[in-house]
PDB file of N, CA and C in Angstrom:
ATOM      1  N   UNK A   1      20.205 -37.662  63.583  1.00  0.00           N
ATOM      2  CA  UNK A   1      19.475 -36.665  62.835  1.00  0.00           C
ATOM      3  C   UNK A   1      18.128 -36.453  63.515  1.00  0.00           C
ATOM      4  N   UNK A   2      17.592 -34.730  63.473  1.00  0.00           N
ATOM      5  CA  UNK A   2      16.685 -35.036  64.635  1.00  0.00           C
ATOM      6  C   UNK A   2      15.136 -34.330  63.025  1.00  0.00           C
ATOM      7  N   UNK A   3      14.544 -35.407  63.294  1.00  0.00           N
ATOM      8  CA  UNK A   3      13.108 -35.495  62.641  1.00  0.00           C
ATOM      9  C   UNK A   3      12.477 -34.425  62.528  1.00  0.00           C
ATOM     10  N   UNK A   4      11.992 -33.558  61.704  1.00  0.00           N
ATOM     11  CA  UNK A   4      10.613 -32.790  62.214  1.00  0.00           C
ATOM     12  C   UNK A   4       9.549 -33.586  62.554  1.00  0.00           C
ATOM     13  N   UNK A   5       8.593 -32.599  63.204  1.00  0.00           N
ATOM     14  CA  UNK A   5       7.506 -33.299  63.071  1.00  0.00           C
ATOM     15  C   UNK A   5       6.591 -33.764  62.449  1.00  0.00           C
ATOM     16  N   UNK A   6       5.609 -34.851  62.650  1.00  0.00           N
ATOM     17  CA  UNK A   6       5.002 -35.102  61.332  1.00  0.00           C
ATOM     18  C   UNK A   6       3.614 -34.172  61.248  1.00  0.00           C
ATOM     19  N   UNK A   7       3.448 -33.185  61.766  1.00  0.00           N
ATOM     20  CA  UNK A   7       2.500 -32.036  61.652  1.00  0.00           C
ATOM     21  C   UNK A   7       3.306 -30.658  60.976  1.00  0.00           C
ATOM     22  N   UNK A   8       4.314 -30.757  60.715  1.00  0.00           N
ATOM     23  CA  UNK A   8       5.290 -29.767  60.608  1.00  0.00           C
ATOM     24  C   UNK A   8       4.685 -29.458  58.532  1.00  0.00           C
ATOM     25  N   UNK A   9       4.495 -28.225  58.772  1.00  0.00           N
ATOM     26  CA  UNK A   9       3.724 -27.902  57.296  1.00  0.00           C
ATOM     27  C   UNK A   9       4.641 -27.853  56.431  1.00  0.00           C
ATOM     28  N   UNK A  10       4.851 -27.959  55.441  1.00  0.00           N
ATOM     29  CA  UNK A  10       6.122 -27.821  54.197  1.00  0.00           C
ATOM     30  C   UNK A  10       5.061 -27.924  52.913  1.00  0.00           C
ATOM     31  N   UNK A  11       6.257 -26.904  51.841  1.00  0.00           N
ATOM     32  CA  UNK A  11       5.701 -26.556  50.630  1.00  0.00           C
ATOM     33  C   UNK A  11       6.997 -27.274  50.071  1.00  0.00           C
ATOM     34  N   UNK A  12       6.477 -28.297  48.720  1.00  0.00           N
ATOM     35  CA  UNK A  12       7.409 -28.997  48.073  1.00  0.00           C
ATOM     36  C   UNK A  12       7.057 -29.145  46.425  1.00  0.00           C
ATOM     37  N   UNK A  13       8.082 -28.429  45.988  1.00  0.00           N
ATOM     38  CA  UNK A  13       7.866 -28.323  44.612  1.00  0.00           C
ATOM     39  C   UNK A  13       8.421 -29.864  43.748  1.00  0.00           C
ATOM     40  N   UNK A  14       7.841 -29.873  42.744  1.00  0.00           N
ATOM     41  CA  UNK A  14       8.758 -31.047  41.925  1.00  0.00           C
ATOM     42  C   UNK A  14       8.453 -30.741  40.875  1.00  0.00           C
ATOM     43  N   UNK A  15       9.476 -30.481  39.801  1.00  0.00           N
ATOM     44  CA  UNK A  15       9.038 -30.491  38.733  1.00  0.00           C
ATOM     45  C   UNK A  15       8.522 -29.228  38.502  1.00  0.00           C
ATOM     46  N   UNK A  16       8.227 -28.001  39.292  1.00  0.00           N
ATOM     47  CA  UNK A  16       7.527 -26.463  38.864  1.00  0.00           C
ATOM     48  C   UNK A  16       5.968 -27.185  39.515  1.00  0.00           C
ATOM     49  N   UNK A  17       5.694 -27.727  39.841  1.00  0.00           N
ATOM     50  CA  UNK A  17       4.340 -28.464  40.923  1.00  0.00           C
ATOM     51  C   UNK A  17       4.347 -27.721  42.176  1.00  0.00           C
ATOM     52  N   UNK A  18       3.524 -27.396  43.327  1.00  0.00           N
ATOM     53  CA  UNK A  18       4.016 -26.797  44.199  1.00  0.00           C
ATOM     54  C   UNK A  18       2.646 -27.596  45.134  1.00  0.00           C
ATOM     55  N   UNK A  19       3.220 -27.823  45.862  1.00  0.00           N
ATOM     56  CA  UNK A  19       1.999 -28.675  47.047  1.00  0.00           C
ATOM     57  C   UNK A  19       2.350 -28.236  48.210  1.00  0.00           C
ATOM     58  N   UNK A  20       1.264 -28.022  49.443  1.00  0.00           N
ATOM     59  CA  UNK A  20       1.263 -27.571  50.849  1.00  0.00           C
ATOM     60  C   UNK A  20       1.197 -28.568  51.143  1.00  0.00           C
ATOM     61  N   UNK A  21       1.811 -28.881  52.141  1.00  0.00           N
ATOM     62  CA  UNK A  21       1.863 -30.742  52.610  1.00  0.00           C
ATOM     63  C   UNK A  21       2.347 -30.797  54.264  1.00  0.00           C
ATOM     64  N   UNK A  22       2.413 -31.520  54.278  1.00  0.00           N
ATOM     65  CA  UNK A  22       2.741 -32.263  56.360  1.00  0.00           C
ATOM     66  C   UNK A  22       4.018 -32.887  55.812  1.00  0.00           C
ATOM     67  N   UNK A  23       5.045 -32.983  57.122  1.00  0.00           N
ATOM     68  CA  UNK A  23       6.250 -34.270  56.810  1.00  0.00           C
ATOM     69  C   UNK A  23       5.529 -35.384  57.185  1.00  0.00           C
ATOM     70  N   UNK A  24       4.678 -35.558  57.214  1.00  0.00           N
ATOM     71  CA  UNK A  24       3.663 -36.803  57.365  1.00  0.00           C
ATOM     72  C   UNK A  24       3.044 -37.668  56.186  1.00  0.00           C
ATOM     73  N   UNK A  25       2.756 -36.464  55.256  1.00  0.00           N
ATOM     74  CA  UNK A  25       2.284 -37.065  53.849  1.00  0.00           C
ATOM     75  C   UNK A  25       3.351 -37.043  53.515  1.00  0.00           C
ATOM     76  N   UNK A  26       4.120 -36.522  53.146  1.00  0.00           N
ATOM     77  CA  UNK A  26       6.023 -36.789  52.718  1.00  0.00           C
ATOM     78  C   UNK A  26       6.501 -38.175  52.650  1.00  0.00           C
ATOM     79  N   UNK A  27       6.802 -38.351  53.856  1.00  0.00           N
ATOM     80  CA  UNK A  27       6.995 -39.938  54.201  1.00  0.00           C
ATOM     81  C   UNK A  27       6.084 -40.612  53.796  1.00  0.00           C
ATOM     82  N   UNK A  28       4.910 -40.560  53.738  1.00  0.00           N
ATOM     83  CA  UNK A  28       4.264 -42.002  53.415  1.00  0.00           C
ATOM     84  C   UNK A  28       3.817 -42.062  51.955  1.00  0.00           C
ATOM     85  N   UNK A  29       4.050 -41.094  51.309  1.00  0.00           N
ATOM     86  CA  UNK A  29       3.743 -41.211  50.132  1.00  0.00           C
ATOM     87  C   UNK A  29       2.489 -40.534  50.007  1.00  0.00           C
ATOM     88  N   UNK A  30       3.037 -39.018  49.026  1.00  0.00           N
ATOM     89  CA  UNK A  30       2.146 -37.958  48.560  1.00  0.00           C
ATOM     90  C   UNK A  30       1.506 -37.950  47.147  1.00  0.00           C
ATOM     91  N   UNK A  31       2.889 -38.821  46.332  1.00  0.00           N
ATOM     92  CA  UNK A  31       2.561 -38.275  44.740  1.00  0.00           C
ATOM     93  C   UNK A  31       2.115 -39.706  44.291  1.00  0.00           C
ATOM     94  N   UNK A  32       1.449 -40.293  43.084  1.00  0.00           N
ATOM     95  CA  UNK A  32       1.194 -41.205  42.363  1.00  0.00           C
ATOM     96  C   UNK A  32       2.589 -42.219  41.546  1.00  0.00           C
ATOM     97  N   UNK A  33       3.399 -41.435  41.498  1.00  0.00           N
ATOM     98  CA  UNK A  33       4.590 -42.472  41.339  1.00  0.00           C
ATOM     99  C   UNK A  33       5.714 -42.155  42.087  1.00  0.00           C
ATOM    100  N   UNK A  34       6.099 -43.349  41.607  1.00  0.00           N
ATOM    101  CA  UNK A  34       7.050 -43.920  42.897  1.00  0.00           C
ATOM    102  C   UNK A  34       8.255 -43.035  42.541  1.00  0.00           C
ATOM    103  N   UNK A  35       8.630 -42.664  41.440  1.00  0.00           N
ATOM    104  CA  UNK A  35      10.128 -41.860  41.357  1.00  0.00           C
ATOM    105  C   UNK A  35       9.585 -40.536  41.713  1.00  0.00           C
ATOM    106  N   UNK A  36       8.917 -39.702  41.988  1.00  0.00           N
ATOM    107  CA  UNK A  36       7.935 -38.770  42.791  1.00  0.00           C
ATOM    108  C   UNK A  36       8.049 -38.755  44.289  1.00  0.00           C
ATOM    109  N   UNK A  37       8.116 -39.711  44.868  1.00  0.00           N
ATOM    110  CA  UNK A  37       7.810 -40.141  46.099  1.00  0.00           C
ATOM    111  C   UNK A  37       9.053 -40.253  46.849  1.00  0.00           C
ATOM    112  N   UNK A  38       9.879 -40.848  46.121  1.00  0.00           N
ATOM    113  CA  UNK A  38      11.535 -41.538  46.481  1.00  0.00           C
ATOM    114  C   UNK A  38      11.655 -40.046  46.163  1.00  0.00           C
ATOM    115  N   UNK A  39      12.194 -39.322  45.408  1.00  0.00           N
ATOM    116  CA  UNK A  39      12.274 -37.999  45.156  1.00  0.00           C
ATOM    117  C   UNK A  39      12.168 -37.156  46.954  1.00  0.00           C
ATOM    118  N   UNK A  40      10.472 -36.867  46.816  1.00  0.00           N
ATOM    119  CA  UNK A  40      10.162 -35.872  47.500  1.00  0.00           C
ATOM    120  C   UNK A  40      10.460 -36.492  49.200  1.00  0.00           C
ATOM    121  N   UNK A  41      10.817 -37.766  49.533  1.00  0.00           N
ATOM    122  CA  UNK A  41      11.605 -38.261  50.701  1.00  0.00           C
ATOM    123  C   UNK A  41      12.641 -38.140  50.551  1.00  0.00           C
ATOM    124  N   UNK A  42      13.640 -38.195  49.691  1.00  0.00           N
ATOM    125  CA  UNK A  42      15.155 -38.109  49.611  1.00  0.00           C
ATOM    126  C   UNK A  42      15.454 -36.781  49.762  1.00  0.00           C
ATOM    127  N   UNK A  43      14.292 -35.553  49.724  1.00  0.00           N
ATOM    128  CA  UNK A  43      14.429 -33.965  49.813  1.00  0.00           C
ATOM    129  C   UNK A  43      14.596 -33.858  51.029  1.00  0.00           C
ATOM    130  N   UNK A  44      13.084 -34.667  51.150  1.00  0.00           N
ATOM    131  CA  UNK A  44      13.253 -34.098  53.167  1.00  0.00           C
ATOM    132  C   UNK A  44      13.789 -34.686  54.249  1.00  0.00           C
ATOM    133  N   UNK A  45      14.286 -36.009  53.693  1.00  0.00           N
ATOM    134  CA  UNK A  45      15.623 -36.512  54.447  1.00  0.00           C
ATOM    135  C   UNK A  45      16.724 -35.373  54.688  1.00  0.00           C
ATOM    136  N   UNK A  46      17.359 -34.798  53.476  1.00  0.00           N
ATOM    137  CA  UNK A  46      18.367 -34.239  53.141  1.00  0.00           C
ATOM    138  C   UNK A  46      18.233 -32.976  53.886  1.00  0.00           C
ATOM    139  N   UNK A  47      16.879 -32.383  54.123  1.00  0.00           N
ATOM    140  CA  UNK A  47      16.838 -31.119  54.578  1.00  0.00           C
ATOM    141  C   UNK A  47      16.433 -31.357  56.153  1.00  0.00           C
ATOM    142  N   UNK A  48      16.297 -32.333  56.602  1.00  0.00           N
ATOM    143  CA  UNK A  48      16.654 -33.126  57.859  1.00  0.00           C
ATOM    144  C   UNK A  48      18.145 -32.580  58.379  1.00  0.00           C
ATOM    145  N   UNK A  49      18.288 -32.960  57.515  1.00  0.00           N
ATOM    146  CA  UNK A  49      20.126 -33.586  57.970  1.00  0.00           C
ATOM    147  C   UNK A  49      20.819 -32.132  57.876  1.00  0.00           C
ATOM    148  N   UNK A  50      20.411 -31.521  57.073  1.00  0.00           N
ATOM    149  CA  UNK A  50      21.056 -30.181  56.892  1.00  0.00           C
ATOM    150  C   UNK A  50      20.342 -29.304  58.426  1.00  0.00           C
ATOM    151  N   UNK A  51      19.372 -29.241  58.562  1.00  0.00           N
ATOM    152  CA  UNK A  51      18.976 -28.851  59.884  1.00  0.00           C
ATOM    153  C   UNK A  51      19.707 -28.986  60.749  1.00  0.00           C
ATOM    154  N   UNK A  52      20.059 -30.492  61.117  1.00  0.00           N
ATOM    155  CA  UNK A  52      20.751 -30.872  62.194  1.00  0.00           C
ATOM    156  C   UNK A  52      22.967 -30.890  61.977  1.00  0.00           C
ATOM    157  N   UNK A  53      23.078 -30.370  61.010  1.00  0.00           N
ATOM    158  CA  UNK A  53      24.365 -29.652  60.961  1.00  0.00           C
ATOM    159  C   UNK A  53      25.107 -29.270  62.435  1.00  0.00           C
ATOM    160  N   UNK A  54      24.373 -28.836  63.401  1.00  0.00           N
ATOM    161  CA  UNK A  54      25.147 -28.787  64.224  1.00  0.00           C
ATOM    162  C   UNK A  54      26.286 -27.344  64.533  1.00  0.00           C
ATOM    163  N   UNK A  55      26.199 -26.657  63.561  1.00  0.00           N
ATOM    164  CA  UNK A  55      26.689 -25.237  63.251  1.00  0.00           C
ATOM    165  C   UNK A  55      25.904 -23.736  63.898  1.00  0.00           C
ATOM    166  N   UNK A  56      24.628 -24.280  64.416  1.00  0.00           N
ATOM    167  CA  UNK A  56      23.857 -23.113  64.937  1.00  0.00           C
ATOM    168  C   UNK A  56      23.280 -22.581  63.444  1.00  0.00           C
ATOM    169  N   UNK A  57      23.482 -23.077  62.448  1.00  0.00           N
ATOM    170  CA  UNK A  57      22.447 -22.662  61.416  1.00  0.00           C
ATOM    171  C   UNK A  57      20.919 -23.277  61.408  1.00  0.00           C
ATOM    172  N   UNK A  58      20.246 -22.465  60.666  1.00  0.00           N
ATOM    173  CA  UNK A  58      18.929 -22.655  60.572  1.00  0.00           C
ATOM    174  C   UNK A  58      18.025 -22.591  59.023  1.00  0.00           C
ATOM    175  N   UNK A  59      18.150 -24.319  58.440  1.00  0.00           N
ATOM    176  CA  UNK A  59      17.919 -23.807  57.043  1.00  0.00           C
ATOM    177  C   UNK A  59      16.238 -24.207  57.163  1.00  0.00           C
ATOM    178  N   UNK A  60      15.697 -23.029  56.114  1.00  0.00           N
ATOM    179  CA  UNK A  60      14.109 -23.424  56.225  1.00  0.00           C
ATOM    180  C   UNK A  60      13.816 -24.104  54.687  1.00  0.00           C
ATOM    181  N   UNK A  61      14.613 -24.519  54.336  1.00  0.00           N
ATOM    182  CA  UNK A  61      14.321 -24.618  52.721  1.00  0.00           C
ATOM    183  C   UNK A  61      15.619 -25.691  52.289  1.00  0.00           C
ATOM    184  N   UNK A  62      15.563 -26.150  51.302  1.00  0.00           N
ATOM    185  CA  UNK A  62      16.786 -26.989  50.331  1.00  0.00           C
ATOM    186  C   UNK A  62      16.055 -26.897  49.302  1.00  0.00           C
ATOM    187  N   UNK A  63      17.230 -26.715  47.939  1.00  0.00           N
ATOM    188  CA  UNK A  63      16.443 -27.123  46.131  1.00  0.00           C
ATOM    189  C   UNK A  63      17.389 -28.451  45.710  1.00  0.00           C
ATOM    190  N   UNK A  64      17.068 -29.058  45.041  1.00  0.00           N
ATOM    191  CA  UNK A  64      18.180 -30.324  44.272  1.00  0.00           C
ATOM    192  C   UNK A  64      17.129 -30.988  43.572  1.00  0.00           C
ATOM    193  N   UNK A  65      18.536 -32.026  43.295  1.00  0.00           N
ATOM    194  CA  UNK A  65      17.288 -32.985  42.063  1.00  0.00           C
ATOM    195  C   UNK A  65      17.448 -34.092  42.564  1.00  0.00           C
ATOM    196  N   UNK A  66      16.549 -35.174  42.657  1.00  0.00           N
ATOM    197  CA  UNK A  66      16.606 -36.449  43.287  1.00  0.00           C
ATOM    198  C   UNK A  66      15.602 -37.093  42.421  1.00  0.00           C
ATOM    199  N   UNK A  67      16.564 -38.257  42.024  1.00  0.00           N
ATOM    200  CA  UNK A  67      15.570 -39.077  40.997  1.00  0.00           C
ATOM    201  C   UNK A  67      15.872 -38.853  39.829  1.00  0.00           C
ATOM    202  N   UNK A  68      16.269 -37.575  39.401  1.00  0.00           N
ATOM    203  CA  UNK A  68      16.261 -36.931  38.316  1.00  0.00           C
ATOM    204  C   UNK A  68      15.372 -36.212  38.492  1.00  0.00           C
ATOM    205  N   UNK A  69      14.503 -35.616  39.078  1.00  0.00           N
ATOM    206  CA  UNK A  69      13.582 -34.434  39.321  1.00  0.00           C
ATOM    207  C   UNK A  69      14.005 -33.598  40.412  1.00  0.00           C
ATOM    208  N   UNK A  70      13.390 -32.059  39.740  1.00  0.00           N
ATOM    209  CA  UNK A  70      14.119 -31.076  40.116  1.00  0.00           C
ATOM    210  C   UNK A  70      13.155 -30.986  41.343  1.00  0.00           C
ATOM    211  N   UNK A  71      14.271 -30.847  42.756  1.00  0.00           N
ATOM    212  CA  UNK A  71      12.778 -30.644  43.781  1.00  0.00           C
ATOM    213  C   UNK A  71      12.877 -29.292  45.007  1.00  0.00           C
ATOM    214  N   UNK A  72      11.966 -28.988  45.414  1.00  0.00           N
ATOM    215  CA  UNK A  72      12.291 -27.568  46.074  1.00  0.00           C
ATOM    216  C   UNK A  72      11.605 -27.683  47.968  1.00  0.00           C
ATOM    217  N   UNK A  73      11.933 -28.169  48.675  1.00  0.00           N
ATOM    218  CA  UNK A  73      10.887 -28.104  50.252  1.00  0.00           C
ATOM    219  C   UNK A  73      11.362 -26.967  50.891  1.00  0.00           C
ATOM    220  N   UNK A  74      10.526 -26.833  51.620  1.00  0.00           N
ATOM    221  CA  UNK A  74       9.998 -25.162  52.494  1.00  0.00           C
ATOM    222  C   UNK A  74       9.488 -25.742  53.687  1.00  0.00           C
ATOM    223  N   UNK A  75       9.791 -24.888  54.612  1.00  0.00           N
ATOM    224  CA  UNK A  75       9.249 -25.250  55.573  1.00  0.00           C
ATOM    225  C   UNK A  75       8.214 -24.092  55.866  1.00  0.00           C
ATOM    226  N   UNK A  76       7.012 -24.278  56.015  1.00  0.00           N
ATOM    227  CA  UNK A  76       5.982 -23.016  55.745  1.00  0.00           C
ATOM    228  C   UNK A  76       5.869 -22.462  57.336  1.00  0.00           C
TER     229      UNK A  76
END
């Protein structure tokens, strides 16, 4: 699976929340709790992986729920 970068800008909703963020703060922990956090990494894992599909597609975005929270990343 090939990484963005950790300068790479993304907008990540949780919950109807909407934050401008780095895959940098992503990973290391953006939000104050931890089911927040596990959440908004399990997004951009997922939209990792969907990137690298391998199909010649190009997704800039994924929505789902992880954790039980509803979550939305963008790639800005």
């Amino acid at each position: 699976m090939k990484r963005l970068k950790q300068s790479q800008k993304l907008r990540i909703i949780i919950s109807g929340v909407a934050i401008y963020t780095t895959a940098k703060q992503i990973r290391y922990g953006l939000f104050g709790f931890t089911n927040q956090n596990a959440a908004a990494q399990k997004a951009l894992d997922a939209l990792e992986f969907q990137r690298d599909g391998g199909w010649g597609t190009v997704v800039q975005g994924l929505a789902g729920t992880w954790e039980g929270l509803q979550v939305q990343v963008d790639i800005v």
